[in-house]
N, C-alpha and C. Protein backbone atom coordinates (compact mmCIF):
# COMPACT_ATOMS: atom_id res chain seq x y z
N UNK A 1 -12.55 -13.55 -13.09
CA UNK A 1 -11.82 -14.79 -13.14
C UNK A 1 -10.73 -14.70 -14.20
N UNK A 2 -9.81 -13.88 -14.19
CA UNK A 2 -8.57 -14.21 -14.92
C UNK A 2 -7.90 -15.07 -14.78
N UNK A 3 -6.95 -15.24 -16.11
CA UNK A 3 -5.88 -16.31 -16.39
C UNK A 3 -4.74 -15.68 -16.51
N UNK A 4 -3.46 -15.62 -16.32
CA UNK A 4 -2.12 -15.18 -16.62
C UNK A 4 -1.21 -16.39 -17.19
N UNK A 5 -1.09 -16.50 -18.08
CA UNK A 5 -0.34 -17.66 -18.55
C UNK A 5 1.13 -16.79 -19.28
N UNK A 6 2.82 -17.33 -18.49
CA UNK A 6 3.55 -16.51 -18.75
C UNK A 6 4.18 -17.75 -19.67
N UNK A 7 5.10 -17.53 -20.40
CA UNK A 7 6.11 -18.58 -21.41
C UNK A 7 7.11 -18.06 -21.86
N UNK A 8 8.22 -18.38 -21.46
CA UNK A 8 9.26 -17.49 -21.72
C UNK A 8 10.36 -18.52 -21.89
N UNK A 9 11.64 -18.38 -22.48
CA UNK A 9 12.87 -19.04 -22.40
C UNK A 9 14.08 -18.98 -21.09
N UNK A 10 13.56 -18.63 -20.30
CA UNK A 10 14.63 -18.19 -18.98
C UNK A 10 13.82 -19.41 -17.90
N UNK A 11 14.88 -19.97 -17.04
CA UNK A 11 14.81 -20.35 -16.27
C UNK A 11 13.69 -19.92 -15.15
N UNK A 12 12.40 -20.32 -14.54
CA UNK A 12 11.89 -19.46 -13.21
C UNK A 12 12.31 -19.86 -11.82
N UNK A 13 13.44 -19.50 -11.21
CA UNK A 13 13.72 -20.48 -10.12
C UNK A 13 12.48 -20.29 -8.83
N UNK A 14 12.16 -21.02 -8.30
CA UNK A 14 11.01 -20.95 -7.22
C UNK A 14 11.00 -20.00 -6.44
N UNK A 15 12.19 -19.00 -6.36
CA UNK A 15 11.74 -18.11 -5.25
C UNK A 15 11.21 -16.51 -6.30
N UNK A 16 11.48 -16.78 -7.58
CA UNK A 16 11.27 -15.87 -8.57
C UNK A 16 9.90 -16.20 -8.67
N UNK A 17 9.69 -17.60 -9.23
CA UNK A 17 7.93 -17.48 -9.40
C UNK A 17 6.80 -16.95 -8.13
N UNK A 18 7.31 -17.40 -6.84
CA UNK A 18 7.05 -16.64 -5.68
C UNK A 18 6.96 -14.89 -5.44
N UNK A 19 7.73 -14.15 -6.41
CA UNK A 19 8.17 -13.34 -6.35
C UNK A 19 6.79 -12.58 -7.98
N UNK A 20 6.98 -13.19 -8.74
CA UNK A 20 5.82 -13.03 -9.81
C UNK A 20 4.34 -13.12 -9.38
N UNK A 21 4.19 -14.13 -8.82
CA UNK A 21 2.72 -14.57 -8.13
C UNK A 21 2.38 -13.65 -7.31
N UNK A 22 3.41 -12.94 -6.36
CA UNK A 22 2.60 -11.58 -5.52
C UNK A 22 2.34 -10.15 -6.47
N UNK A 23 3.61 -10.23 -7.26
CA UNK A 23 3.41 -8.98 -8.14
C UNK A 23 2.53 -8.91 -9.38
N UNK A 24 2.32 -10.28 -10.03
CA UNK A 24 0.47 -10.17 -10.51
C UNK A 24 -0.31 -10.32 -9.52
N UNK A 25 -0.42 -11.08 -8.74
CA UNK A 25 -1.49 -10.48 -7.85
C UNK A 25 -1.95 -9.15 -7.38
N UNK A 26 -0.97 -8.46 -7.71
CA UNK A 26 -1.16 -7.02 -7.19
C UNK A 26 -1.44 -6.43 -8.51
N UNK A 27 -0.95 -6.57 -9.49
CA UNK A 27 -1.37 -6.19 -10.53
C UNK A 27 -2.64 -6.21 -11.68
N UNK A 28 -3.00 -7.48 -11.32
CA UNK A 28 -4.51 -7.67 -11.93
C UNK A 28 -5.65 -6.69 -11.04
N UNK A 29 -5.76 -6.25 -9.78
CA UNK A 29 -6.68 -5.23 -10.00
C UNK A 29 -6.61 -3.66 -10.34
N UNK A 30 -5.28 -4.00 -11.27
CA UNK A 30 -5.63 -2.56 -12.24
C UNK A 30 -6.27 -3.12 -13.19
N UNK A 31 -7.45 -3.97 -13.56
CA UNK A 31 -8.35 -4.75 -14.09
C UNK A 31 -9.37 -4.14 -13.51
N UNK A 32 -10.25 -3.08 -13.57
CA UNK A 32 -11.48 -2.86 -12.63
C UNK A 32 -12.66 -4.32 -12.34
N UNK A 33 -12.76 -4.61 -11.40
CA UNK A 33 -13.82 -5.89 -10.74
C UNK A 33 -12.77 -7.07 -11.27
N UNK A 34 -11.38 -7.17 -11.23
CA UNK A 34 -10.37 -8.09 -11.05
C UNK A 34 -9.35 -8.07 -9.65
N UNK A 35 -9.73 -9.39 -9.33
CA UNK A 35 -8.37 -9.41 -7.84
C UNK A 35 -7.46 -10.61 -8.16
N UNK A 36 -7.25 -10.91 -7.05
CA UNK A 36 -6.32 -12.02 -6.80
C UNK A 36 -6.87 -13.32 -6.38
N UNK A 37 -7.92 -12.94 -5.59
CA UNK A 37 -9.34 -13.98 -5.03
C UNK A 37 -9.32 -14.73 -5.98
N UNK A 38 -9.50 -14.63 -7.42
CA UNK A 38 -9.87 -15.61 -8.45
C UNK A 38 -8.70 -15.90 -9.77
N UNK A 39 -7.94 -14.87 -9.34
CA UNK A 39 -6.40 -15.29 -10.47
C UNK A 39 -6.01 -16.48 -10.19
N UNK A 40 -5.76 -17.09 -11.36
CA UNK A 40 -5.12 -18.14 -11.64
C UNK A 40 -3.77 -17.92 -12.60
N UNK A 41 -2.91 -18.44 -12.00
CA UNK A 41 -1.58 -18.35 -12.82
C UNK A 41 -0.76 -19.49 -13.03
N UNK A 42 -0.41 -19.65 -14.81
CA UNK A 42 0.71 -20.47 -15.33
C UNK A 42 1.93 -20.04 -15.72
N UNK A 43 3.02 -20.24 -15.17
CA UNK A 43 4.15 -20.54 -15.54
C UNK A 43 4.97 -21.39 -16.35
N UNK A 44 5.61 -21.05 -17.74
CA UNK A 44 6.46 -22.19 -18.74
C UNK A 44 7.31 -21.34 -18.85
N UNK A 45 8.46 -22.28 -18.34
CA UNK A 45 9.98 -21.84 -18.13
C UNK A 45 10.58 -22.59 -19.00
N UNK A 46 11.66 -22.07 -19.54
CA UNK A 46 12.67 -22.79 -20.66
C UNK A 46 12.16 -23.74 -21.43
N UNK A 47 11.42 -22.33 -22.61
CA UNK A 47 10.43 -22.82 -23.45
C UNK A 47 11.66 -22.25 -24.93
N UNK A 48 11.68 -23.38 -25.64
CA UNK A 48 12.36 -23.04 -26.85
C UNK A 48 11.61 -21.71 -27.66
N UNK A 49 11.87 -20.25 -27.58
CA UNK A 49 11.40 -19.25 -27.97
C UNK A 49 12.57 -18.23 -29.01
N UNK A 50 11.96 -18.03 -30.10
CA UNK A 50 13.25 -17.16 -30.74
C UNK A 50 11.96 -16.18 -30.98
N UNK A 51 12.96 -14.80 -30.99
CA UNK A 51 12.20 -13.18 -31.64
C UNK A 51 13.04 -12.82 -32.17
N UNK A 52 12.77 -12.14 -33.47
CA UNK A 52 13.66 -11.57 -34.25
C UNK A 52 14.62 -12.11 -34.67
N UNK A 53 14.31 -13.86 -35.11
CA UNK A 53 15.38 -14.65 -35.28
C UNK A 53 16.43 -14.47 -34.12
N UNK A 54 16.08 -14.35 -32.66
CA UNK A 54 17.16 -14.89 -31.74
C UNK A 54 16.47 -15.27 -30.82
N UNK A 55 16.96 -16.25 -30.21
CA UNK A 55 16.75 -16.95 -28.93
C UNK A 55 17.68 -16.97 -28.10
N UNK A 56 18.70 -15.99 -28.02
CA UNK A 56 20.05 -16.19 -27.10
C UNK A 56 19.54 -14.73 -25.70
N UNK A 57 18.54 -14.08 -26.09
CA UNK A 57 18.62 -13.06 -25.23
C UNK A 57 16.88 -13.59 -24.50
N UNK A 58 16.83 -12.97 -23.46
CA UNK A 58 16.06 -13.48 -22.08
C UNK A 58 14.37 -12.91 -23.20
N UNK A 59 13.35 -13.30 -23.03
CA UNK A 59 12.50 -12.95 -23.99
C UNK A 59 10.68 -13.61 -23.08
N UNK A 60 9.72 -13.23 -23.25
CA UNK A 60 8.52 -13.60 -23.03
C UNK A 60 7.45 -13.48 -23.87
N UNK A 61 5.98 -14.08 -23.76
CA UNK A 61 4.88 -13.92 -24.26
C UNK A 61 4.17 -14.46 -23.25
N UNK A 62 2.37 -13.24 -22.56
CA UNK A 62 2.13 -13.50 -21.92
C UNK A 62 0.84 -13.30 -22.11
N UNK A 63 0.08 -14.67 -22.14
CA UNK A 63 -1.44 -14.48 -22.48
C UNK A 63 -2.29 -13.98 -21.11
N UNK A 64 -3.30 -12.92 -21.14
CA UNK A 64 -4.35 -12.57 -20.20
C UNK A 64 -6.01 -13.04 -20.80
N UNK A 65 -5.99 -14.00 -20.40
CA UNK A 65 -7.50 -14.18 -20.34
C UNK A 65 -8.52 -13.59 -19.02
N UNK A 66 -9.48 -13.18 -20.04
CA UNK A 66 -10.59 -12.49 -18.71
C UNK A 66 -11.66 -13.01 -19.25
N UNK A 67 -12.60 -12.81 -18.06
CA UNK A 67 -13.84 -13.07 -18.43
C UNK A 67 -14.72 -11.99 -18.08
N UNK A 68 -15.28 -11.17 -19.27
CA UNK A 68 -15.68 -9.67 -19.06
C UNK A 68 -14.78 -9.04 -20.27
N UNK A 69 -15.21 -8.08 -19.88
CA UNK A 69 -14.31 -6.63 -21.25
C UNK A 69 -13.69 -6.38 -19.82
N UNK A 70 -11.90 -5.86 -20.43
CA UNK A 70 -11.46 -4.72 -19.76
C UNK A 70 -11.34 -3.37 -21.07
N UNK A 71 -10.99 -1.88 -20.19
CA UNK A 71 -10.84 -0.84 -21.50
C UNK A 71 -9.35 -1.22 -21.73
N UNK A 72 -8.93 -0.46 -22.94
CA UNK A 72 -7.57 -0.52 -23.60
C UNK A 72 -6.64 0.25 -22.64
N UNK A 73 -6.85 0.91 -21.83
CA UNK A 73 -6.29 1.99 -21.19
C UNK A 73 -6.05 0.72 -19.79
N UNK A 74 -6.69 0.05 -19.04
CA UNK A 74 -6.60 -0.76 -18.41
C UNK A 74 -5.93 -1.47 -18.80
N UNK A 75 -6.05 -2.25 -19.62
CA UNK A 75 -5.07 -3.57 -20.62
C UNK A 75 -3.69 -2.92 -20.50
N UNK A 76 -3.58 -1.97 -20.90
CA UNK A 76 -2.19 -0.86 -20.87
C UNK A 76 -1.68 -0.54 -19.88
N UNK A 77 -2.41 -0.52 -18.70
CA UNK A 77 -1.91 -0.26 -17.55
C UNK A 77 -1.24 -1.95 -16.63
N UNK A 78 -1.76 -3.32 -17.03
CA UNK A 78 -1.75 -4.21 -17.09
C UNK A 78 -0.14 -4.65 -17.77
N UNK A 79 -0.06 -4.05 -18.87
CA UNK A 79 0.71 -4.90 -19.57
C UNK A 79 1.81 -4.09 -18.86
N UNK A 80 2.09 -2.56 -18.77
CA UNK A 80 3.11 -2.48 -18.23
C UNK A 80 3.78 -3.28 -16.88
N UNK A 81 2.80 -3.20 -15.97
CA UNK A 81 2.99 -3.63 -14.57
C UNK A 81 3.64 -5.32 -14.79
N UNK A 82 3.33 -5.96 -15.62
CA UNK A 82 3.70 -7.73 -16.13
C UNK A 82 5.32 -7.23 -16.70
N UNK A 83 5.12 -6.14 -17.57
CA UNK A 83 6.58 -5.81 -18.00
C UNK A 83 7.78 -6.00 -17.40
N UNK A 84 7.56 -4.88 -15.67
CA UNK A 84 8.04 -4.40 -15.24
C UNK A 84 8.33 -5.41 -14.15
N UNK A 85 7.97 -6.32 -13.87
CA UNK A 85 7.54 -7.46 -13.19
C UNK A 85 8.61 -8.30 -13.82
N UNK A 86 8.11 -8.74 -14.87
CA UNK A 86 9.66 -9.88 -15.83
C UNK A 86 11.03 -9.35 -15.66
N UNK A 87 10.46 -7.64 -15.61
CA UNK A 87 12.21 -7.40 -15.57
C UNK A 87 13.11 -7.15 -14.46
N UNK A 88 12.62 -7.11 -13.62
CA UNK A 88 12.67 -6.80 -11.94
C UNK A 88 12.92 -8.11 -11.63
N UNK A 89 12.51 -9.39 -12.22
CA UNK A 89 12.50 -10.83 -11.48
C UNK A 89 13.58 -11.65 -12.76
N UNK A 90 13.47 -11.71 -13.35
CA UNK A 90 13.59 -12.79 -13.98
C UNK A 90 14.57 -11.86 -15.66
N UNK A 91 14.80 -10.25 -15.82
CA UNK A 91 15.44 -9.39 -15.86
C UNK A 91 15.47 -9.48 -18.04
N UNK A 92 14.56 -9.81 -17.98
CA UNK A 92 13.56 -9.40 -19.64
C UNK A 92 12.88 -8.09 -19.67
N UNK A 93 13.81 -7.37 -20.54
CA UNK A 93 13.62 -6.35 -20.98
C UNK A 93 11.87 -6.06 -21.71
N UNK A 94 11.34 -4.83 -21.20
CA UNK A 94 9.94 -5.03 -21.74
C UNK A 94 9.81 -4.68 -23.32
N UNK A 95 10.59 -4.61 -24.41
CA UNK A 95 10.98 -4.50 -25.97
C UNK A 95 10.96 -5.91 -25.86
N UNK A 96 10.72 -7.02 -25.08
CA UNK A 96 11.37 -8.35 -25.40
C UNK A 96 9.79 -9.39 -24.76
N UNK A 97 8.98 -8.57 -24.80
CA UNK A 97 7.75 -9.16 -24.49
C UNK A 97 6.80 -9.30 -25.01
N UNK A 98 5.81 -9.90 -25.40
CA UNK A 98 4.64 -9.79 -25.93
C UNK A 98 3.48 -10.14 -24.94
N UNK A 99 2.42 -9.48 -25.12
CA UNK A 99 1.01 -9.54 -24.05
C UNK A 99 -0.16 -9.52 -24.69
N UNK A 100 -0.91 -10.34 -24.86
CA UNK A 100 -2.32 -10.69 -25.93
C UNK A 100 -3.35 -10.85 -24.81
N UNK A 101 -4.49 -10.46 -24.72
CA UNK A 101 -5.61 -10.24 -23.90
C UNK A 101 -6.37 -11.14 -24.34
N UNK A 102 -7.24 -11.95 -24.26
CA UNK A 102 -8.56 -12.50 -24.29
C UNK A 102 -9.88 -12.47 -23.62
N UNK A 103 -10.53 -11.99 -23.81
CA UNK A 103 -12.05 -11.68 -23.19
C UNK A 103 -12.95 -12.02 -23.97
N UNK A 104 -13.90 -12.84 -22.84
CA UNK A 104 -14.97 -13.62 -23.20
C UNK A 104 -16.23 -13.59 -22.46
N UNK A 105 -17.49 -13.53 -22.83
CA UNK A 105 -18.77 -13.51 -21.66
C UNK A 105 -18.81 -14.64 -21.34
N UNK A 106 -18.25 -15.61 -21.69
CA UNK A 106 -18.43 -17.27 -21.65
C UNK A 106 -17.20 -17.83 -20.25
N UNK A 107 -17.34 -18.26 -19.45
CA UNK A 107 -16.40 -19.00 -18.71
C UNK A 107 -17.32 -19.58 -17.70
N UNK A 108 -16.61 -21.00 -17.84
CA UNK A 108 -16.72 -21.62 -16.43
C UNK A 108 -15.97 -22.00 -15.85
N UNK A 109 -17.37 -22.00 -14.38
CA UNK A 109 -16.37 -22.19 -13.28
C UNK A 109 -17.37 -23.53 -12.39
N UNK A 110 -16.69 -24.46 -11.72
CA UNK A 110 -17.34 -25.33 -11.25
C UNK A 110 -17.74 -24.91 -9.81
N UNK A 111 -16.67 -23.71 -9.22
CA UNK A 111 -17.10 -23.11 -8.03
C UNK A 111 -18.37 -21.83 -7.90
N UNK A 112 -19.06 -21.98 -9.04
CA UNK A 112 -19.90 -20.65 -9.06
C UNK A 112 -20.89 -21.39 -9.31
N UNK A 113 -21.93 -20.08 -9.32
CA UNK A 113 -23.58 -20.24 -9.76
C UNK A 113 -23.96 -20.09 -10.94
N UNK A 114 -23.32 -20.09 -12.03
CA UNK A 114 -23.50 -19.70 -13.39
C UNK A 114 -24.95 -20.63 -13.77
């Protein structure tokens, strides 16, 4: 049951977030026992963001919550594919991103048997 929560200062026009939503979807099962079946994804567009004291150039931060451990080598394989993804769509350089993981044994879900 992952989370993708993206926040960035650039505009997402709807056929871009359309365009993000298939390419994490495809990307979270380089997550081993992660799909798309249970991804959930947020989008915040033209979010007041400065790095490096600037906010004039296209920029992101993108939280991954899981529920489970992934390895670092996975996470890595993850963060590129989101990289490569911002910059292909929405054209943020991956030097201009940040990606923080969260994993927890704890989550609920109101659709499960927990």
């Amino acid at each position: 049951m992952p989370f993708i929560h993206i926040r960035t200062n650039q505009k997402i026009a709807s056929e871009a977030e359309l365009r993000l939503k298939t390419q994490l979807g495809q990307a979270i099962s380089l997550i081993p026992g992660k799909s798309e079946h249970y991804l959930m994804l947020q989008f915040s567009d033209g979010c007041r963001m400065h790095f490096q004291g600037d906010s004039d150039r296209p920029i992101a931060f993108v939280e991954v919550m899981l529920y489970g451990k992934a390895s670092p080598e996975a996470c890595g394989e993850l963060t590129a594919a989101v990289s490569k993804a911002l910059k292909e769509t929405l054209g943020i350089d991956a030097g201009n991103v940040y990606t923080a993981y969260f994993q927890t044994p704890d989550w609920g879900w109101n659709g499960s048997n927990f």
